[in-house]
Structure formats: C-alpha cells, structure tokens
PDB file of N, CA and C in Angstrom:
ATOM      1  N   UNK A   1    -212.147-113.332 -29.137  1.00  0.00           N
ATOM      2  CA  UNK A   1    -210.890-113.626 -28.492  1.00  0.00           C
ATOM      3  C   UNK A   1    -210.545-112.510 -27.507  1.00  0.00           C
ATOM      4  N   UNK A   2    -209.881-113.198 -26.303  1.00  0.00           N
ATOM      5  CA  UNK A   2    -209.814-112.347 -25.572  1.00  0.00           C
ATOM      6  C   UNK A   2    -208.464-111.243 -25.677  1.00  0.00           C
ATOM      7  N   UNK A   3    -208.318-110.051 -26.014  1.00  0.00           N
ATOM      8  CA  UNK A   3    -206.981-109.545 -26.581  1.00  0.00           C
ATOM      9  C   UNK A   3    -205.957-109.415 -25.277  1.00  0.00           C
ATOM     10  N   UNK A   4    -206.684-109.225 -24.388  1.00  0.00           N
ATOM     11  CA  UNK A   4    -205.688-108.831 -23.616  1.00  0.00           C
ATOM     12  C   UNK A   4    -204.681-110.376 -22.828  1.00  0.00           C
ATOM     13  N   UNK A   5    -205.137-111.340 -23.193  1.00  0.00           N
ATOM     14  CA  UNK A   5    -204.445-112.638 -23.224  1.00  0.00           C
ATOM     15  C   UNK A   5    -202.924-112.585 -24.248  1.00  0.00           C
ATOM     16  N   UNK A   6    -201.867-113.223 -24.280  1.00  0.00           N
ATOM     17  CA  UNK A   6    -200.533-113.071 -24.738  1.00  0.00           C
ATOM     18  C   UNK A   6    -201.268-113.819 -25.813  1.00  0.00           C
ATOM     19  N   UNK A   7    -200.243-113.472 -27.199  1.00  0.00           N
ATOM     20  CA  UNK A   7    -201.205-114.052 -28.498  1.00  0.00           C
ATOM     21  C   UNK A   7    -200.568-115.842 -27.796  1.00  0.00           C
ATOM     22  N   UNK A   8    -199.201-116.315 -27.373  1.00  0.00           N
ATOM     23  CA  UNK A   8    -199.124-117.730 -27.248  1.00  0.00           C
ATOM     24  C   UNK A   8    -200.917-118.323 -26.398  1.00  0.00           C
ATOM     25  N   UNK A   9    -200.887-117.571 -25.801  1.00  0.00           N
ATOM     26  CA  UNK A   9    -202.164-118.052 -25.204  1.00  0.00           C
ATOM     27  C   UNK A   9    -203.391-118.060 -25.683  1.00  0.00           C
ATOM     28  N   UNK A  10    -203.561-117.390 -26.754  1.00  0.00           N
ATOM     29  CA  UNK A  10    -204.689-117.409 -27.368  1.00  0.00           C
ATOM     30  C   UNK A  10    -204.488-118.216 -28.669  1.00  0.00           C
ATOM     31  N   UNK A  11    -203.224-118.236 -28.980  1.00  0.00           N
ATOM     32  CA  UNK A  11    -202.843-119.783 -30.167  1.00  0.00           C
ATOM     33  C   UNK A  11    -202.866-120.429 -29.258  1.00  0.00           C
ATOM     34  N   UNK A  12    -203.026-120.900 -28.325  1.00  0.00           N
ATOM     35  CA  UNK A  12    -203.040-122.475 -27.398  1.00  0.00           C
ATOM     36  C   UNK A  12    -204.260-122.445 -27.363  1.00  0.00           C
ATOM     37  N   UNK A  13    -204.851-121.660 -26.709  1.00  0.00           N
ATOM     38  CA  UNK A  13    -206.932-121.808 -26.734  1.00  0.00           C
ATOM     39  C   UNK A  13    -207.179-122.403 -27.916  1.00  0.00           C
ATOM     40  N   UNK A  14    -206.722-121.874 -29.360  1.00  0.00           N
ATOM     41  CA  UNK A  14    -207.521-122.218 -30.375  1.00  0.00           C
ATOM     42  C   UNK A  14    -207.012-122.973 -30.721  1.00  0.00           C
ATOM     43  N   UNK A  15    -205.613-123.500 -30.567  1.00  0.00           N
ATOM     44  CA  UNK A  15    -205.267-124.676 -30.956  1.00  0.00           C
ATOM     45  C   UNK A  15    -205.784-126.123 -30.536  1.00  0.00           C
ATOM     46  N   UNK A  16    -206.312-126.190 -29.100  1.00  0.00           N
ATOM     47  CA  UNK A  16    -206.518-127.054 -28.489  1.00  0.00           C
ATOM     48  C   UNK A  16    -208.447-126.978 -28.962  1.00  0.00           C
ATOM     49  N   UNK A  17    -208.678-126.345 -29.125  1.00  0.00           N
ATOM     50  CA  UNK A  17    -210.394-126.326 -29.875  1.00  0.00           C
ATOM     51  C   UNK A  17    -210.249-127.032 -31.558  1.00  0.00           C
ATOM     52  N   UNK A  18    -208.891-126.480 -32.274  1.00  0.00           N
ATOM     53  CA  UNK A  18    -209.047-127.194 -33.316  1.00  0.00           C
ATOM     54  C   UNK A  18    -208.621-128.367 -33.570  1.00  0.00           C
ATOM     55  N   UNK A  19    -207.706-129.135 -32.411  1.00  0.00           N
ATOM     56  CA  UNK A  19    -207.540-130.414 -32.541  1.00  0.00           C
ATOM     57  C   UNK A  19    -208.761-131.509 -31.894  1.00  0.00           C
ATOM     58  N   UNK A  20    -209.475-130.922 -30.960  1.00  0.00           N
ATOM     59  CA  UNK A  20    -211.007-131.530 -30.758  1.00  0.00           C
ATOM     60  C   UNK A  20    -211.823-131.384 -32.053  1.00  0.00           C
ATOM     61  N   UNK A  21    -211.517-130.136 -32.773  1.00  0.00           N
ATOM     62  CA  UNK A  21    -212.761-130.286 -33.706  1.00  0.00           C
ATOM     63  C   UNK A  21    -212.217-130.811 -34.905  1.00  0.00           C
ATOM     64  N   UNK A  22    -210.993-131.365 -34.603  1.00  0.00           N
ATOM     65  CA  UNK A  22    -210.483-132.251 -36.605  1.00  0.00           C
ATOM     66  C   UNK A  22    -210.967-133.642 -36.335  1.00  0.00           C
ATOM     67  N   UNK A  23    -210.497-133.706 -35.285  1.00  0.00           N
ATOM     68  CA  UNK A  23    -210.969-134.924 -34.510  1.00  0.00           C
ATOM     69  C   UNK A  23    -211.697-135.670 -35.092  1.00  0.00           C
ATOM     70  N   UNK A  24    -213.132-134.854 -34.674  1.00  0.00           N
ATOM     71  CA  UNK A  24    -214.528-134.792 -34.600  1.00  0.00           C
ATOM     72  C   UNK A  24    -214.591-135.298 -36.076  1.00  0.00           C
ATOM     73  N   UNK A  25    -214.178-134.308 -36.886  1.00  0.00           N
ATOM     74  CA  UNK A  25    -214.330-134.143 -38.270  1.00  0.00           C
ATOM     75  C   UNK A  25    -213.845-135.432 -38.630  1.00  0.00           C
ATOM     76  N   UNK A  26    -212.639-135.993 -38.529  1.00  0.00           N
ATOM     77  CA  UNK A  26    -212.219-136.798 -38.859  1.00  0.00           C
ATOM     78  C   UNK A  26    -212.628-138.206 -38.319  1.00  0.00           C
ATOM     79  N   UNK A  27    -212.996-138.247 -37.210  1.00  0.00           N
ATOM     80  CA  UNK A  27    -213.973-139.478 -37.146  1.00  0.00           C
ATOM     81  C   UNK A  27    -215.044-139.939 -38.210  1.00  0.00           C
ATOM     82  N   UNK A  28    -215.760-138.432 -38.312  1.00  0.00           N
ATOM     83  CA  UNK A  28    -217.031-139.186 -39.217  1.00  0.00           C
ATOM     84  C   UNK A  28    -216.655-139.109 -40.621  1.00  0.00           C
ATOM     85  N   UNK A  29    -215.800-138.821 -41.095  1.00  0.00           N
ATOM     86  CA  UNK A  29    -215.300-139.200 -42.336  1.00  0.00           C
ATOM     87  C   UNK A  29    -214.746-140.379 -42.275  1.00  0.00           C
ATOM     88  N   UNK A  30    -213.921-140.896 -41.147  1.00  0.00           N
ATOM     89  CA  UNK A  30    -213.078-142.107 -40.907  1.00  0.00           C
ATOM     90  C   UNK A  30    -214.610-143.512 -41.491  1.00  0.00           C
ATOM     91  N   UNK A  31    -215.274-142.871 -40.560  1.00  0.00           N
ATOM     92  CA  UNK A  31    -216.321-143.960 -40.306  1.00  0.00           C
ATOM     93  C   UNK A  31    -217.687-143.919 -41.273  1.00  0.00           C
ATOM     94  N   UNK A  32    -217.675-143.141 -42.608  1.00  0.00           N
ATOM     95  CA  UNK A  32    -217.997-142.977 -43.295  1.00  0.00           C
ATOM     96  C   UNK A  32    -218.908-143.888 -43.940  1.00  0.00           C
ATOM     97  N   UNK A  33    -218.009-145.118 -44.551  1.00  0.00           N
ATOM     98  CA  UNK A  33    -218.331-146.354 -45.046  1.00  0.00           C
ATOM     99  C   UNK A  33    -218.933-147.287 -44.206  1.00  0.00           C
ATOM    100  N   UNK A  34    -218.557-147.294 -43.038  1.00  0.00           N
ATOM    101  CA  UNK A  34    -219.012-147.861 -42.050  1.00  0.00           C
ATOM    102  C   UNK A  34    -220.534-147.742 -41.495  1.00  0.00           C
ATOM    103  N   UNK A  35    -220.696-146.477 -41.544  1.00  0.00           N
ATOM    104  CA  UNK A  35    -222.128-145.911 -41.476  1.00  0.00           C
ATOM    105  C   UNK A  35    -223.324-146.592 -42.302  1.00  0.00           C
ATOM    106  N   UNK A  36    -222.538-146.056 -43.940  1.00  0.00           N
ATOM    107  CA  UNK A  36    -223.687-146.636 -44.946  1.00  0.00           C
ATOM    108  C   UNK A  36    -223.825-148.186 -44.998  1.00  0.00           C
ATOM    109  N   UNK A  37    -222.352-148.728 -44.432  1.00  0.00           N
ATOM    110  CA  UNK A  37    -222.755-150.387 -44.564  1.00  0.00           C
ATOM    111  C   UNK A  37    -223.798-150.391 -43.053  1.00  0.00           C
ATOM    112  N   UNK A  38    -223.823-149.778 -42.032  1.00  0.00           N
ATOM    113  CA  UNK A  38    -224.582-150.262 -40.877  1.00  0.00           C
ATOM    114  C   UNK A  38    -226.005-150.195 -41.577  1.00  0.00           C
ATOM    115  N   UNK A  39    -226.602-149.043 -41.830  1.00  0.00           N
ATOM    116  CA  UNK A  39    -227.351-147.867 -42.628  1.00  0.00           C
ATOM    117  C   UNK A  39    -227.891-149.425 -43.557  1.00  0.00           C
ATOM    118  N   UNK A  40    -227.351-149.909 -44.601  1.00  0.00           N
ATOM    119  CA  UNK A  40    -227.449-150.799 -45.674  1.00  0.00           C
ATOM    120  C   UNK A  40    -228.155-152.311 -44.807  1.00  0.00           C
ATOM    121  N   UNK A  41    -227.278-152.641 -44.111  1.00  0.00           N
ATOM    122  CA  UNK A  41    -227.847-154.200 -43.693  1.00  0.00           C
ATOM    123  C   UNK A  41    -228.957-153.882 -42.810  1.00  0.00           C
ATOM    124  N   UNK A  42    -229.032-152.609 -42.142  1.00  0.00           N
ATOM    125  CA  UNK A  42    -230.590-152.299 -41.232  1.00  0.00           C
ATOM    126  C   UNK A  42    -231.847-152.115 -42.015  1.00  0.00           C
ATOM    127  N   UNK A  43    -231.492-152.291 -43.831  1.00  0.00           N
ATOM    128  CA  UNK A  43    -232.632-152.128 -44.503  1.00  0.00           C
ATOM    129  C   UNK A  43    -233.589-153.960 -44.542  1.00  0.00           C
ATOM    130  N   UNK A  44    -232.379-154.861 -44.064  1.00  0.00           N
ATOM    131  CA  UNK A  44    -232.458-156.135 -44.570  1.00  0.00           C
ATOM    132  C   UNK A  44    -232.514-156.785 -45.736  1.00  0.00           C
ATOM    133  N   UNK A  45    -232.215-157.842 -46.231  1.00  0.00           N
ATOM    134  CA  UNK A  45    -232.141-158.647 -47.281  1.00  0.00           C
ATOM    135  C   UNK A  45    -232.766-158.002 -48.500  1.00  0.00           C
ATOM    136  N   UNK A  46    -231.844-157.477 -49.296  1.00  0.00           N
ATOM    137  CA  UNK A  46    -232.293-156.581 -50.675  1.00  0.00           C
ATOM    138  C   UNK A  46    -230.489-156.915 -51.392  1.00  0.00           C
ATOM    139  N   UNK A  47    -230.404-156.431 -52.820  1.00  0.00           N
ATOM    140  CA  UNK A  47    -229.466-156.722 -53.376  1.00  0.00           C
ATOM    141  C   UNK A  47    -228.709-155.071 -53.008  1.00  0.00           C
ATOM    142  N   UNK A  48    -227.540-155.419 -52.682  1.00  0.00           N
ATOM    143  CA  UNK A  48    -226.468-153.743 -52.262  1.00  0.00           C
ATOM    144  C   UNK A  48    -226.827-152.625 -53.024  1.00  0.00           C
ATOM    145  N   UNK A  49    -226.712-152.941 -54.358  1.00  0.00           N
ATOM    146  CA  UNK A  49    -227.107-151.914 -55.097  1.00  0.00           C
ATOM    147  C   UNK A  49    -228.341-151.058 -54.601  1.00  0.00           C
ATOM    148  N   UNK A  50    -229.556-151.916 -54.293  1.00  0.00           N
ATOM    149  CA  UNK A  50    -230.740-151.106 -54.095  1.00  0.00           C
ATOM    150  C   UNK A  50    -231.106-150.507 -52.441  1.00  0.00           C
ATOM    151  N   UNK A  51    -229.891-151.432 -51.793  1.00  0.00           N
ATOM    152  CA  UNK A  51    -230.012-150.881 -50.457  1.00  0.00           C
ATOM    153  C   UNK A  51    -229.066-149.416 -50.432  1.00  0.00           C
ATOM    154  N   UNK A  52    -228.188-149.653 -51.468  1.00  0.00           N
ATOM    155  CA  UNK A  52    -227.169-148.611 -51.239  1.00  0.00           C
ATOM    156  C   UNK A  52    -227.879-146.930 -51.892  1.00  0.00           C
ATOM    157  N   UNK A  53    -228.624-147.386 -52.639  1.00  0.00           N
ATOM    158  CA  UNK A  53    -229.354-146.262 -53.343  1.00  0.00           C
ATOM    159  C   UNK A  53    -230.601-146.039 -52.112  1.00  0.00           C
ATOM    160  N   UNK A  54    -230.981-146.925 -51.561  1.00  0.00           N
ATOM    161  CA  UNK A  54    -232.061-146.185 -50.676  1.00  0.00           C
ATOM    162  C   UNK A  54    -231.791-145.464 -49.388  1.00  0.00           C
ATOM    163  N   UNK A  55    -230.247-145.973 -48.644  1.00  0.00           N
ATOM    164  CA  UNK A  55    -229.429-145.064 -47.976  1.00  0.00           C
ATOM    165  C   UNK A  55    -229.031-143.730 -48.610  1.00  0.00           C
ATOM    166  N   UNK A  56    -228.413-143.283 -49.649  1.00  0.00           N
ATOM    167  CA  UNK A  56    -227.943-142.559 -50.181  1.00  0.00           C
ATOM    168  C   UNK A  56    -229.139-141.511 -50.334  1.00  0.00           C
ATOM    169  N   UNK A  57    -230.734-142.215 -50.592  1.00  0.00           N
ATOM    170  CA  UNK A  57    -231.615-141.161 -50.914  1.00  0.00           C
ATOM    171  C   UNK A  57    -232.166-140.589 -49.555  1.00  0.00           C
ATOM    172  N   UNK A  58    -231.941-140.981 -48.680  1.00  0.00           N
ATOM    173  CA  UNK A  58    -232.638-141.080 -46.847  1.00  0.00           C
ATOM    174  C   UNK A  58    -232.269-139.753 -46.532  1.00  0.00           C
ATOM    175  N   UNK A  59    -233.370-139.108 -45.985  1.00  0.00           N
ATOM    176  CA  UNK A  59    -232.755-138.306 -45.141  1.00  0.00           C
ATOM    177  C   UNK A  59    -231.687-138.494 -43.764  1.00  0.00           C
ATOM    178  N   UNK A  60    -231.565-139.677 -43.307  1.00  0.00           N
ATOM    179  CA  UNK A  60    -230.602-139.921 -42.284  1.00  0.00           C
ATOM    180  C   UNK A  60    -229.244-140.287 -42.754  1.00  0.00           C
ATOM    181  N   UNK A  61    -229.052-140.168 -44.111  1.00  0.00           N
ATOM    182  CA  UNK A  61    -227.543-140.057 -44.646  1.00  0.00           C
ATOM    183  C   UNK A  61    -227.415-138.861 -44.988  1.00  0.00           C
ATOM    184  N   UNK A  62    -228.690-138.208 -45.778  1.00  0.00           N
ATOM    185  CA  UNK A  62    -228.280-136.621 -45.705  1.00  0.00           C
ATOM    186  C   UNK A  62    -227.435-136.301 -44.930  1.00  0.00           C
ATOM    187  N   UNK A  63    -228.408-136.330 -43.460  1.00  0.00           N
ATOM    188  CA  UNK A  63    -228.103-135.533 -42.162  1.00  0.00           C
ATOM    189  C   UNK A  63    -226.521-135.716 -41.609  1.00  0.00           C
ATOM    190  N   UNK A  64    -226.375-136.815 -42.118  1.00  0.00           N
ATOM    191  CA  UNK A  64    -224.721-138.030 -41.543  1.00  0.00           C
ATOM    192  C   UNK A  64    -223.994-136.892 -42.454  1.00  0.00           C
ATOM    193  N   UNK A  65    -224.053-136.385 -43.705  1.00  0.00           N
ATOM    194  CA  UNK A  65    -223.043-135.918 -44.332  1.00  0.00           C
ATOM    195  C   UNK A  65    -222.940-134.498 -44.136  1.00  0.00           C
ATOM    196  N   UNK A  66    -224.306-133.989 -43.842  1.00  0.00           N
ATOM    197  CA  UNK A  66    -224.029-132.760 -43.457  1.00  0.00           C
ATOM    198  C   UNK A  66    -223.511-132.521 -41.791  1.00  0.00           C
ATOM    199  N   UNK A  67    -223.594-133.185 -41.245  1.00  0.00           N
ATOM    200  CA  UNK A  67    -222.957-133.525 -40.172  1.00  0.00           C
ATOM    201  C   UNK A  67    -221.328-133.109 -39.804  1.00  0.00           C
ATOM    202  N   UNK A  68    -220.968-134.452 -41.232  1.00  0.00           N
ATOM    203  CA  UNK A  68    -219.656-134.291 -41.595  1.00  0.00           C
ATOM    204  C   UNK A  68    -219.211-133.093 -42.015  1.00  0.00           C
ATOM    205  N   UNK A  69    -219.824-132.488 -42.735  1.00  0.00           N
ATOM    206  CA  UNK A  69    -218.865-131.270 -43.630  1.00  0.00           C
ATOM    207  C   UNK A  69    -219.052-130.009 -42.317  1.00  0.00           C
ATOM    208  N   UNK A  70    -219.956-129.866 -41.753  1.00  0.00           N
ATOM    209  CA  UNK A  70    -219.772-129.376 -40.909  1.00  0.00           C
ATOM    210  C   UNK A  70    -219.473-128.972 -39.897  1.00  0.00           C
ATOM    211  N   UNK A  71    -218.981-130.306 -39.670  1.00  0.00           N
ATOM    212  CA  UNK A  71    -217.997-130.674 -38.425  1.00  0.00           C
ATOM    213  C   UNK A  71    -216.241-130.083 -39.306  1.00  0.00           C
ATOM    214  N   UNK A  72    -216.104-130.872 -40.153  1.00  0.00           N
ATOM    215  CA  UNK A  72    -214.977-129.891 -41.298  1.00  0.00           C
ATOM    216  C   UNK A  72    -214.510-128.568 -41.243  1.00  0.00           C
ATOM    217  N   UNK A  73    -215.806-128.361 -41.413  1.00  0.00           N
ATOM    218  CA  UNK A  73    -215.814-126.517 -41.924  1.00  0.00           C
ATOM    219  C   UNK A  73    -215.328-125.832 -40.582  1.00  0.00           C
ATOM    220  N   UNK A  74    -215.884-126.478 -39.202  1.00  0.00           N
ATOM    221  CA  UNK A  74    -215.482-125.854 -37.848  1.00  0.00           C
ATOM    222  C   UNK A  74    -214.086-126.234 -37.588  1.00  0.00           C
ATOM    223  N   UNK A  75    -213.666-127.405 -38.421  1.00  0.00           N
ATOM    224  CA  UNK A  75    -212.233-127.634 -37.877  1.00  0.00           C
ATOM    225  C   UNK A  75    -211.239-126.646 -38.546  1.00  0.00           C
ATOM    226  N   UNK A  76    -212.094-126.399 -39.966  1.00  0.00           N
ATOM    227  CA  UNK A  76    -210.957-125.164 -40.506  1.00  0.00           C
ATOM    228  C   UNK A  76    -211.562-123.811 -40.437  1.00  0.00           C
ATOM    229  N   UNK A  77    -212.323-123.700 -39.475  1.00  0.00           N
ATOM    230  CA  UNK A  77    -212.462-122.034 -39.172  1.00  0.00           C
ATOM    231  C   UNK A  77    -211.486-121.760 -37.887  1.00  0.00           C
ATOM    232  N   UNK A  78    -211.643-123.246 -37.008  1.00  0.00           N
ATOM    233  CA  UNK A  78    -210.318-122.240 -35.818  1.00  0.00           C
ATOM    234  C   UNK A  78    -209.304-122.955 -36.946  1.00  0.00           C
ATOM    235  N   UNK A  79    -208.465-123.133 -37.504  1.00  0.00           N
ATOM    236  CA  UNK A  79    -207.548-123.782 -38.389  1.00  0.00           C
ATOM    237  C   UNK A  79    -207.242-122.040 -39.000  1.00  0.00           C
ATOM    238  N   UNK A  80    -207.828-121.412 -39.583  1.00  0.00           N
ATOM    239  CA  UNK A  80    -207.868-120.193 -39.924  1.00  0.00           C
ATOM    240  C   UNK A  80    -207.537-119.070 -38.421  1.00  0.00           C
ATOM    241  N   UNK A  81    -208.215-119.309 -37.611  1.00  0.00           N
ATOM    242  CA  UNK A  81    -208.018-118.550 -36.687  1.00  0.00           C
ATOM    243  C   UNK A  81    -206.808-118.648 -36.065  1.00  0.00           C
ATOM    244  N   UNK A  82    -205.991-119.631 -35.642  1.00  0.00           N
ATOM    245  CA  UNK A  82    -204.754-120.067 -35.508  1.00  0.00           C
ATOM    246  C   UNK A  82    -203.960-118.952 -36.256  1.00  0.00           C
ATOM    247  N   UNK A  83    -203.933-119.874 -37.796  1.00  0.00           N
ATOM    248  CA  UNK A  83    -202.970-118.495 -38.581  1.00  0.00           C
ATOM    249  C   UNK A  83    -203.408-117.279 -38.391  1.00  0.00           C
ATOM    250  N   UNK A  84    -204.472-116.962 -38.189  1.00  0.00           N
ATOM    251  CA  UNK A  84    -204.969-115.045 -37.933  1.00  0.00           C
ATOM    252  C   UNK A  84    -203.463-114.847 -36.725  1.00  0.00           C
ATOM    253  N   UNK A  85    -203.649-115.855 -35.557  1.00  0.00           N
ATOM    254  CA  UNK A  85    -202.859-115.365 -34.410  1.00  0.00           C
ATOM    255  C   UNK A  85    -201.504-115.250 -34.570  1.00  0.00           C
ATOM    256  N   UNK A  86    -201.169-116.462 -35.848  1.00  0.00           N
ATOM    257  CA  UNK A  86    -199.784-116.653 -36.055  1.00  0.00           C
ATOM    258  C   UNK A  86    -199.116-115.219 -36.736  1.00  0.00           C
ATOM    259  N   UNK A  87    -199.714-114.576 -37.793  1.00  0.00           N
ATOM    260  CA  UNK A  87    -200.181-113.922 -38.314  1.00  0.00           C
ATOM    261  C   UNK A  87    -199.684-112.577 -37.497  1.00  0.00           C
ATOM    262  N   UNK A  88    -200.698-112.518 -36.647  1.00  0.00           N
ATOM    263  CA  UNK A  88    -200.312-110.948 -35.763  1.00  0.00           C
ATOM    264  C   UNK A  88    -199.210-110.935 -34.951  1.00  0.00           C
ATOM    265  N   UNK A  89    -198.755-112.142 -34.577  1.00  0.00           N
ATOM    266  CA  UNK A  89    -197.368-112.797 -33.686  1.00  0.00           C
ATOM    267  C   UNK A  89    -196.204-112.300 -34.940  1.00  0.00           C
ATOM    268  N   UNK A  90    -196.254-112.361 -35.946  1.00  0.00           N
ATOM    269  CA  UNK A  90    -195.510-111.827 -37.016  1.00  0.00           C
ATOM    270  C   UNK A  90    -195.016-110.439 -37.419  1.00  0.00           C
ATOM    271  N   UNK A  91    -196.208-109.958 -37.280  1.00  0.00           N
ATOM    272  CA  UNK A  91    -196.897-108.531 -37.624  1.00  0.00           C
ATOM    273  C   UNK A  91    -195.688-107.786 -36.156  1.00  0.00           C
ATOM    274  N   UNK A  92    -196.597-108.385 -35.228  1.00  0.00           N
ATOM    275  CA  UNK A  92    -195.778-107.475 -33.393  1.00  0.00           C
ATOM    276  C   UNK A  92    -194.348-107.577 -34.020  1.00  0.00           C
ATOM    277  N   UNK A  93    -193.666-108.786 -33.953  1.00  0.00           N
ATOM    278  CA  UNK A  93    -192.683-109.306 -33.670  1.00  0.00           C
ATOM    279  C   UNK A  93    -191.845-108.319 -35.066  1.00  0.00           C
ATOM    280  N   UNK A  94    -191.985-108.267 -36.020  1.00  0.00           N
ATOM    281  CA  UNK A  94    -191.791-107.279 -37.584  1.00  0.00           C
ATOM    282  C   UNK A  94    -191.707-106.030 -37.098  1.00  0.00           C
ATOM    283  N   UNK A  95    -193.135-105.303 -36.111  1.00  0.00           N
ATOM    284  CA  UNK A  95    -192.983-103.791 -35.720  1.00  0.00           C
ATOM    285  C   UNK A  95    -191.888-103.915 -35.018  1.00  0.00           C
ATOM    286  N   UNK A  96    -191.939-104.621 -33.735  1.00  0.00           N
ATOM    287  CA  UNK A  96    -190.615-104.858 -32.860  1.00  0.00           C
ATOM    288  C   UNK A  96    -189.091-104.502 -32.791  1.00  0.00           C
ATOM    289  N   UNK A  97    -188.864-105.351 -34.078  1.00  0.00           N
ATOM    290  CA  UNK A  97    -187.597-105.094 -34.498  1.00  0.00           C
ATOM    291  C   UNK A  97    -187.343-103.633 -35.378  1.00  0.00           C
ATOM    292  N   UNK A  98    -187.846-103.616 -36.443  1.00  0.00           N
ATOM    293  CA  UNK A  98    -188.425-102.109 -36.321  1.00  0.00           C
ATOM    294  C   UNK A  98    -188.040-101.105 -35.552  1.00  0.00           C
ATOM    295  N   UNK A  99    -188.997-101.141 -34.321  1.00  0.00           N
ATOM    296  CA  UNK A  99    -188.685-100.069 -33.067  1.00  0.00           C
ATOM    297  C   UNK A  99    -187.268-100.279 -32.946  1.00  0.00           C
ATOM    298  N   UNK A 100    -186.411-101.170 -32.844  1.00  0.00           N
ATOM    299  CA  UNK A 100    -185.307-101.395 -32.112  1.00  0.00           C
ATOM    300  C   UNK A 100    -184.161-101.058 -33.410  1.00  0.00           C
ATOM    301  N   UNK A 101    -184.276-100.870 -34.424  1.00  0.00           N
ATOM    302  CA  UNK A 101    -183.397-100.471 -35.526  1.00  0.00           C
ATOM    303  C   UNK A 101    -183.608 -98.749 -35.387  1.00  0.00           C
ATOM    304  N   UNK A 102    -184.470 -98.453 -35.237  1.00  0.00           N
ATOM    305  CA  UNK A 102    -184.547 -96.434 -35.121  1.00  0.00           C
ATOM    306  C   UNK A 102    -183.760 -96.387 -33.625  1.00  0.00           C
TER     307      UNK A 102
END
C-alpha cells in the first residue's frame, strides 16, 4: 500500500478490490449446484446418485472448489485489509485528539 496516499484513499482502493473479489467469490458459490448438475448430465444417462459420486470424485470439481475457496480467502484478505486501514484511521484520529488535549 501506498502510505503516502490519505488512509480514505487507500480504504477506497481496497474497498473497491474487495467488492470485485466477493463478487467473484460469491458467484461460484452462488452457482455451485448448478455446476455439479451441468458436470452430472455431461456424464449422460446413469442414475444421480452415481453420476453425482463420479463428479464429486473428478478432478474438475476438485479444481471448481478450490477455485471457490480461493476466490473466498482473497475476498477476506482485502476484507482484513480494509479494517487494518480502518484501524490506523482510529489509531491517527485517537493520537490527534490527544495532541489537542496537552
């Protein structure tokens, strides 16, 4: 982060990165079910149960879920970074008044 930016401006940078990346996150969780049913009928005519177990064992649902959580995990690392900024906006604003009581 760039420090010498006003912290509002550097909570707006990361704010606007973590609402693209919940987004993100939240799409492929949204579309979750949707996946394994696409995933399921592309195996063709089998009973759900055994299509649903051979999606589930695939590496291309692996990949779909790790996908997901990792798309997650980036939405709550700037999600974290946010409060870091909120955080030091607290901290200034605490010394601040401070200075102005001596």
């Amino acid at each position: 982060m760039d420090s010498n930016r006003p912290l509002s401006e550097q909570f707006r940078i990361i704010a606007k990165k973590w609402v693209d990346a919940d987004g993100a996150a939240s799409m492929l969780e949204e579309t979750k079910s949707a996946v394994l049913s696409k995933m399921m009928v592309d195996l063709g005519d089998m009973p759900v149960s055994k299509a649903e177990m051979q999606v589930k064992a695939s590496e291309a649902w692996r990949d779909h879920i790790t996908q997901m959580v990792e798309a997650r995990s980036q939405a709550s690392l700037l999600k974290v970074q946010m409060e870091y900024i909120r955080m030091k906006f607290h901290e200034w604003q605490s010394h601040a008044a401070n200075r102005r009581r001596k």
